[in-house]
Protein backbone atom coordinates (compact mmCIF):
# COMPACT_ATOMS: atom_id res chain seq x y z
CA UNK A 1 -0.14 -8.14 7.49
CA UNK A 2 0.91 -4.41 8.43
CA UNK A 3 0.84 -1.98 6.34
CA UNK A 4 3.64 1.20 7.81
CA UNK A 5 2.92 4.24 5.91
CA UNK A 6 6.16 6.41 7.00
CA UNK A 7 5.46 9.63 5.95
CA UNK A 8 3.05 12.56 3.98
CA UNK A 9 6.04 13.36 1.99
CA UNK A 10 6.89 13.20 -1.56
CA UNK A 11 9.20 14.16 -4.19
CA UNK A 12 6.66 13.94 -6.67
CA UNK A 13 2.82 15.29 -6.84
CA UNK A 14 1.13 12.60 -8.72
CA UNK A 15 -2.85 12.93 -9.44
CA UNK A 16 -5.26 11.04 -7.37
CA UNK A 17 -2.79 10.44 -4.72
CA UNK A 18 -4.54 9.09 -1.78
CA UNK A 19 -1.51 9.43 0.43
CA UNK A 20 -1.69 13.57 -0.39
CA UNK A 21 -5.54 13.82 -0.06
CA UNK A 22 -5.32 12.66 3.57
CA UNK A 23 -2.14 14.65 4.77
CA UNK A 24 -2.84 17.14 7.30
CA UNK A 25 0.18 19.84 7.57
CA UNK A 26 -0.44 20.28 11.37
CA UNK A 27 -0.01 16.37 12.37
CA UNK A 28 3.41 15.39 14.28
CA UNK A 29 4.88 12.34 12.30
CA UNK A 30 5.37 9.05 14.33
CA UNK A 31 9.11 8.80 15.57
CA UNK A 32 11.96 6.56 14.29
CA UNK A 33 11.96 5.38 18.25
CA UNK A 34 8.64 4.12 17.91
CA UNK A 35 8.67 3.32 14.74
CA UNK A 36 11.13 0.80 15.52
CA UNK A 37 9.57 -0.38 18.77
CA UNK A 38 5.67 -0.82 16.62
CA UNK A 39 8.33 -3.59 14.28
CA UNK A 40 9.41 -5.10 17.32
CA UNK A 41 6.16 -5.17 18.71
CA UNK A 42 4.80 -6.58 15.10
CA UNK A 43 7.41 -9.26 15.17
CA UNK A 44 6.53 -10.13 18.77
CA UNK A 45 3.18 -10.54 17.71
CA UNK A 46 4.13 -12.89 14.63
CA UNK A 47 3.42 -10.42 11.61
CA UNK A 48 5.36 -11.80 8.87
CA UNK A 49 5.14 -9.30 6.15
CA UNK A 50 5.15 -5.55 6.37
CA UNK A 51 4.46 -3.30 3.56
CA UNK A 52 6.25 0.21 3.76
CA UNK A 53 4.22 2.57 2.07
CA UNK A 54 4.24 6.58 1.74
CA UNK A 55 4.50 9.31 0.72
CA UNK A 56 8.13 8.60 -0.45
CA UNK A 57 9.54 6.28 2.06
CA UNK A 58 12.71 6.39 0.94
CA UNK A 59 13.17 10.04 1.77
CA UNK A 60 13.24 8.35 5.59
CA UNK A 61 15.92 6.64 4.58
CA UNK A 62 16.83 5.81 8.66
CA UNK A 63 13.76 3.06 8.33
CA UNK A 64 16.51 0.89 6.95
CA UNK A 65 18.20 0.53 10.46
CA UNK A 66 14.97 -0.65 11.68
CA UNK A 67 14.40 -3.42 8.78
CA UNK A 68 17.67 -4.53 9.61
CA UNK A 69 16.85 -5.99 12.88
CA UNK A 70 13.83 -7.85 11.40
CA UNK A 71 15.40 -10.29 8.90
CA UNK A 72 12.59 -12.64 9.45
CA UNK A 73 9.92 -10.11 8.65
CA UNK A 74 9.76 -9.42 4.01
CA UNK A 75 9.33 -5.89 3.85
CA UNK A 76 7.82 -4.96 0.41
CA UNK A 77 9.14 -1.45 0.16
CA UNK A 78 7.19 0.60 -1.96
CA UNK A 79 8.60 3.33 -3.98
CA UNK A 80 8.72 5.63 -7.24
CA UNK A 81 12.06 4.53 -7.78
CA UNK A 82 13.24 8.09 -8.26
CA UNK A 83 15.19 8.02 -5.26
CA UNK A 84 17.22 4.48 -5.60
CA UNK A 85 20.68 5.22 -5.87
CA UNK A 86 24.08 3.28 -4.94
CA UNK A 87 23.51 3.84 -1.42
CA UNK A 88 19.70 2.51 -1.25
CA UNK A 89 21.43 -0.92 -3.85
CA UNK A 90 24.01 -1.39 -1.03
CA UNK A 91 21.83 -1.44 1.62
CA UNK A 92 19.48 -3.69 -0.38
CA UNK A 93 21.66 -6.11 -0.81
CA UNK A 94 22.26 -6.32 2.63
CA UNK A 95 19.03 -6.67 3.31
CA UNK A 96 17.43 -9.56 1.00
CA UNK A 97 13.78 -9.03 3.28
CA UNK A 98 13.59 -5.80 1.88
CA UNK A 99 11.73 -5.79 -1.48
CA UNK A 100 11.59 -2.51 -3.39
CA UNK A 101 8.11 -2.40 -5.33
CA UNK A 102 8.12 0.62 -8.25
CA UNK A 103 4.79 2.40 -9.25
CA UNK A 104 4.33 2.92 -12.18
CA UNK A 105 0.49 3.60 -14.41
CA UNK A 106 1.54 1.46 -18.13
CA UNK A 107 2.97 3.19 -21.19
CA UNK A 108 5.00 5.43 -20.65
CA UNK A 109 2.43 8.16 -21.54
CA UNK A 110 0.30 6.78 -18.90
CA UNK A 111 2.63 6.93 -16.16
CA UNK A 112 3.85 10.61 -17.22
CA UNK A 113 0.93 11.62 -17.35
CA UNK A 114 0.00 10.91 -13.75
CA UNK A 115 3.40 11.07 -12.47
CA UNK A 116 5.32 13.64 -14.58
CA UNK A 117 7.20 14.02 -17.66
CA UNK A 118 10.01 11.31 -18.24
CA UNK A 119 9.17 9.44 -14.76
CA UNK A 120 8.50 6.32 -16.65
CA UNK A 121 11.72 6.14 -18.25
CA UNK A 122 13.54 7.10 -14.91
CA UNK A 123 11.86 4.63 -13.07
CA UNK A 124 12.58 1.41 -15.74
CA UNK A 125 16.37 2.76 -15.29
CA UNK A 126 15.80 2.23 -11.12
CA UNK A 127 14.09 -1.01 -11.98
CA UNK A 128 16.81 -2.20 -14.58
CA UNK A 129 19.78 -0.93 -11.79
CA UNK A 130 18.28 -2.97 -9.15
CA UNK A 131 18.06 -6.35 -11.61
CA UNK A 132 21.57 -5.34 -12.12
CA UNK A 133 22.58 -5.49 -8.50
CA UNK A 134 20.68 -9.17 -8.14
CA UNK A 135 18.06 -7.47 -6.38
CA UNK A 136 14.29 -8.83 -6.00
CA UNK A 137 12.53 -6.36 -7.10
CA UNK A 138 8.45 -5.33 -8.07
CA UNK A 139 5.98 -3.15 -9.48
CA UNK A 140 2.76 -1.55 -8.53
CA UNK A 141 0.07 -0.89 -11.01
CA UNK A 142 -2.37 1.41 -10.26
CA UNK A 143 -5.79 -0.26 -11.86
CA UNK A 144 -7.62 2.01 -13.82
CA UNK A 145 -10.54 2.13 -15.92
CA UNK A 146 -8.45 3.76 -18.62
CA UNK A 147 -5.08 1.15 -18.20
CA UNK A 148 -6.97 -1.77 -17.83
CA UNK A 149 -6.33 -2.72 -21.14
CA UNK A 150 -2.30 -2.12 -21.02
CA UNK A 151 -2.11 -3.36 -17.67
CA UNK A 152 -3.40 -7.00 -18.57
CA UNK A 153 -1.90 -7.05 -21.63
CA UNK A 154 0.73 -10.31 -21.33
CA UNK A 155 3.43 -8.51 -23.39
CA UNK A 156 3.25 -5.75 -21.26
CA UNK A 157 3.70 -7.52 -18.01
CA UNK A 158 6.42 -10.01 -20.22
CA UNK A 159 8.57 -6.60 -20.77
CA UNK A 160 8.42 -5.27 -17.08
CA UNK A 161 9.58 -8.99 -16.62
CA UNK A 162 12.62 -8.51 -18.69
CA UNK A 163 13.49 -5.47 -17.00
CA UNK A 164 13.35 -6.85 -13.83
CA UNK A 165 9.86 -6.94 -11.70
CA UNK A 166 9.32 -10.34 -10.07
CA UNK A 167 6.67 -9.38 -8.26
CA UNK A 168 3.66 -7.56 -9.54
CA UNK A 169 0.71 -5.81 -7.36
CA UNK A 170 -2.20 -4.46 -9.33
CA UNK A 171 -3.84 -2.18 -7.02
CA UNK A 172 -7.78 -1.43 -8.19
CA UNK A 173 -8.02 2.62 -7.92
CA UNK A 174 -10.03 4.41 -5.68
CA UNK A 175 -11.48 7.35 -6.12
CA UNK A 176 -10.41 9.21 -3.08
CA UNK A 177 -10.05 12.76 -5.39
CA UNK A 178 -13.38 14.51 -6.29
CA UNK A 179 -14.61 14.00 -9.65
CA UNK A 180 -12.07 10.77 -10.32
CA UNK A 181 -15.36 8.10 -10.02
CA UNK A 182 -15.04 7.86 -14.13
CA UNK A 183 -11.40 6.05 -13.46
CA UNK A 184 -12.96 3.26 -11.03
CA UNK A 185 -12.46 -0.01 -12.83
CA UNK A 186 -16.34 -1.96 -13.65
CA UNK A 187 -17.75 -5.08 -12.32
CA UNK A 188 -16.37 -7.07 -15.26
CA UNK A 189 -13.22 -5.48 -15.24
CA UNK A 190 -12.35 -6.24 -11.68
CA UNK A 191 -13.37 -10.07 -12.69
CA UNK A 192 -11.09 -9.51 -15.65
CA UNK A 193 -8.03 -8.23 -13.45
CA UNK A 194 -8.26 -11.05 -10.86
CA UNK A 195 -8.67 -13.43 -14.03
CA UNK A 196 -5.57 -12.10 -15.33
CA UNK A 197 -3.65 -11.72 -12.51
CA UNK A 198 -4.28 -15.84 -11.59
CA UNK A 199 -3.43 -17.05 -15.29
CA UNK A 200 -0.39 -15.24 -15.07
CA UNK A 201 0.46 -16.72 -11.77
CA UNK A 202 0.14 -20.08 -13.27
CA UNK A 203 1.99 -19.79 -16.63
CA UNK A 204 4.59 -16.29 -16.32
CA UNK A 205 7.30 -16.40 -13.59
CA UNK A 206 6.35 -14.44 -10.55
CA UNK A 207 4.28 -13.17 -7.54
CA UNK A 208 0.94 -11.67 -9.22
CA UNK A 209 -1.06 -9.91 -6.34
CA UNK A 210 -4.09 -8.13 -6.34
CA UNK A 211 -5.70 -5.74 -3.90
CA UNK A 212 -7.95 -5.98 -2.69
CA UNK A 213 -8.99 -8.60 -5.02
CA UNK A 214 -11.42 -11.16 -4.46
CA UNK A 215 -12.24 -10.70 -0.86
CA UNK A 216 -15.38 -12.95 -1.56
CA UNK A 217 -13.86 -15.90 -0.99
CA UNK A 218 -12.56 -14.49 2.38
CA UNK A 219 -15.68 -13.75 3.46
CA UNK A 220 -15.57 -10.31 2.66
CA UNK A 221 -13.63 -7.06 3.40
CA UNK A 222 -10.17 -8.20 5.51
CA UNK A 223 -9.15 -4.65 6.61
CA UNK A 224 -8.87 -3.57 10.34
CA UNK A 225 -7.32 -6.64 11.47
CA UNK A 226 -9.27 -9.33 9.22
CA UNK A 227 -6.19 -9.85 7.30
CA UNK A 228 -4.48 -6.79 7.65
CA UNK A 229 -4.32 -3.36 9.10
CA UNK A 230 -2.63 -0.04 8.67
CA UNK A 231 -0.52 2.40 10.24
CA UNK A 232 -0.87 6.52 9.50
CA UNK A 233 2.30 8.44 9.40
CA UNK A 234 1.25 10.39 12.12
CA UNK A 235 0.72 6.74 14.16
CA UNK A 236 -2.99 6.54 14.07
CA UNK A 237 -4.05 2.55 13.45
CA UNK A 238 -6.26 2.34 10.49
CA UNK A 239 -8.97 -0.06 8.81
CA UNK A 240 -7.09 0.40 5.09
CA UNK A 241 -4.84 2.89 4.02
CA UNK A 242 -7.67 3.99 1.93
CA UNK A 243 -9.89 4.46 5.73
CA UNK A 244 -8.38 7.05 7.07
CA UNK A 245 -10.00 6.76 10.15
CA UNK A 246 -9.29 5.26 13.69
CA UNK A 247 -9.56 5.51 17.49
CA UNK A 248 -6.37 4.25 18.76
CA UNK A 249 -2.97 6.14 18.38
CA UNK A 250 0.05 4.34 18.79
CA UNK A 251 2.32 6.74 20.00
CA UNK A 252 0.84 6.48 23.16
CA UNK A 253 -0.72 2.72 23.18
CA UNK A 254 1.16 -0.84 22.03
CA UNK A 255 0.19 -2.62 18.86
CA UNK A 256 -1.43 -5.23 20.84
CA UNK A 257 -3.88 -2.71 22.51
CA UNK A 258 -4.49 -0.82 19.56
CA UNK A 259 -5.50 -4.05 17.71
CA UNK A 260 -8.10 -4.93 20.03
CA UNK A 261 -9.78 -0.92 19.89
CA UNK A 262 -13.39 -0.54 19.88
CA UNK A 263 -13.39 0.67 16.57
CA UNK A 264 -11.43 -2.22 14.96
CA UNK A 265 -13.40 -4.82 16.68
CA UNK A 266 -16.70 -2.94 15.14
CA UNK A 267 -15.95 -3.32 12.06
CA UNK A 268 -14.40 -7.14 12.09
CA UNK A 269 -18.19 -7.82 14.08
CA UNK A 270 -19.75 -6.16 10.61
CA UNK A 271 -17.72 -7.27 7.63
CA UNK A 272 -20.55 -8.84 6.17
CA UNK A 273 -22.18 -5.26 5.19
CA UNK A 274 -18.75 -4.51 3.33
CA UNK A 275 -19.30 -6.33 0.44
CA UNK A 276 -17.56 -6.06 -3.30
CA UNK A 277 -18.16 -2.53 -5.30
CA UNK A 278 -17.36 -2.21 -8.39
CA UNK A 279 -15.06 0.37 -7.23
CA UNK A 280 -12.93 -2.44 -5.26
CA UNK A 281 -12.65 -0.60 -1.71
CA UNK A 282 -15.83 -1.23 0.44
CA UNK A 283 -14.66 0.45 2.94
CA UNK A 284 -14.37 3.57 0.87
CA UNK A 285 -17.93 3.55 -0.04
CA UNK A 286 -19.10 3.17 3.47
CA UNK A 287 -16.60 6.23 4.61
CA UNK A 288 -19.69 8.22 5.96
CA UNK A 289 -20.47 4.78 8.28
CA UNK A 290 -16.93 4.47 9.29
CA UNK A 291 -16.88 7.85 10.28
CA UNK A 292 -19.17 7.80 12.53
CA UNK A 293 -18.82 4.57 14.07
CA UNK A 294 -15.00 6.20 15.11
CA UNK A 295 -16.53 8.81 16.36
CA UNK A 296 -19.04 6.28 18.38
CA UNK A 297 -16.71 4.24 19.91
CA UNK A 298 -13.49 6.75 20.36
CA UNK A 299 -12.86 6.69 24.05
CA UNK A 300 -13.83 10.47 26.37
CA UNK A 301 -10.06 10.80 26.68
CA UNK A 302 -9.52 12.66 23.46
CA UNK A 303 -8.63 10.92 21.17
CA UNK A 304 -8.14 12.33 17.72
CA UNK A 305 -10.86 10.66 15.47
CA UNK A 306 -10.45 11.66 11.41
């Protein structure tokens, strides 16, 4: 799996956002051009699913000409929903691969409070708009230790139902802002969520996802190519979205290359030392190793390691 992120930007400024924390205001973005060559490459390659990520990715509203020629490819497309409108339906429903996935925190105080007043009823109206239109669409919860308990609440995830979600991702948060660590969910709570999330997927109807989830049973950690991989918005191929690190940039290299970098390979060869925190992301806590293992095997011809 490939994860795109398309862009820094946002038309909101939600707290915690790990998207913001590792934007750099100097950094070109990636081009449409290549952008749409990386998907043909990725297709070429036999990536099936591609998650577009952000920022806001529907404020690049031009990556819909590039899904387009991918119908074979599902394209979860996440979004705050604040910027669906009649144009984004139409092209939607022309494109049935493309699968707009919401964020949203719980209550509506919850989600307010981390995305701004009267977001969460905005966003339902997006979500209840698409369902309208006949359009598959999702939601992303961001796991906390403080939502846990609305999150995995059955009624809850039964009302999002009724407004439209058919697909829901619980996403465990990581504490990539200073002084969040009290937020990170606990060892029994991430057993909880996965519990949840499977006894849902065998009595409520729906796609119940979790990530990263129980990477255990994968034999541990499958970023950087394991399982999947991800793309910066300035074109820099990543470990994890939540990694921002890496030695090969794809504006200048092809997927193919970039998949087989130094770096990458690294840490496939040591997956074993990322093992389970209680904070979910592995490769978060070991950010210090990762950082200088880029640095160790980024190649003398300048390469931008981060």
């Amino acid at each position: 799996m490939l994860i795109v992120s398309v862009t820094h930007q946002c038309n909101l400024n939600c707290a915690g956002c790990y998207s913001r924390e590792h934007h750099r205001p100097d950094a070109r973005l990636l081009d449409i051009e290549r952008l749409g060559t990386l998907l043909d490459e990725a297709d070429d390659l036999g990536i099936s699913i591609v998650m577009v990520a952000g920022g806001e990715p529907l404020l690049r509203r031009e990556i819909f000409g590039l899904t387009a020629r991918h119908p074979d490819i599902v394209f979860p497309l996440f979004t705050n929903g604040l910027l669906v409108d009649e144009a984004v339906i139409a092209e939607l429903k022309r494109q049935r691969h493309v699968v707009p996935v919401i964020s949203l925190e719980g209550t509506p105080e919850q989600t307010d409070l981390r995305r701004g007043g009267g977001v969460h009823q905005r966003l339902l109206r997006s979500l209840s708009e698409l369902s309208r239109a006949g359009i598959l669409a999702g939601c992303s919860l961001t796991v906390t230790a403080g939502n846990y308990g609305t999150v995995t609440d059955r009624a809850f995830i039964g009302e999002l139902g009724r407004q439209g979600s058919g697909v829901f991702f619980f996403v465990e948060y990581v504490p990539v802002s200073a002084g969040s660590e009290d937020l990170v969910l606990s060892a029994e709570q991430r057993r909880g969520l996965i519990g949840f999330a499977q006894r849902m997927q065998r009595g409520h109807p729906g796609l119940f996802i979790v990530f990263p989830g129980d990477e255990e049973q994968y034999g541990g950690c499958l970023a950087a190519g394991r399982g999947f991989v991800h793309v910066s918005p300035e074109g820099m191929l990543e470990p994890c979205p939540f990694a921002p690190y890496g030695d090969a940039d794809l504006a200048t290299m092809p997927l193919a290359e970039a998949l087989r970098s130094d770096f990458l390979r690294a840490i496939r060869d040591q997956h074993g030392r990322l093992t389970e925190t209680a904070g979910g992301c592995a490769l978060w806590q070991n950010r210090e190793w990762l950082k200088q293992l880029a640095k160790r095997k980024s190649p003398v011809n300048g390469t931008d390691v981060r």
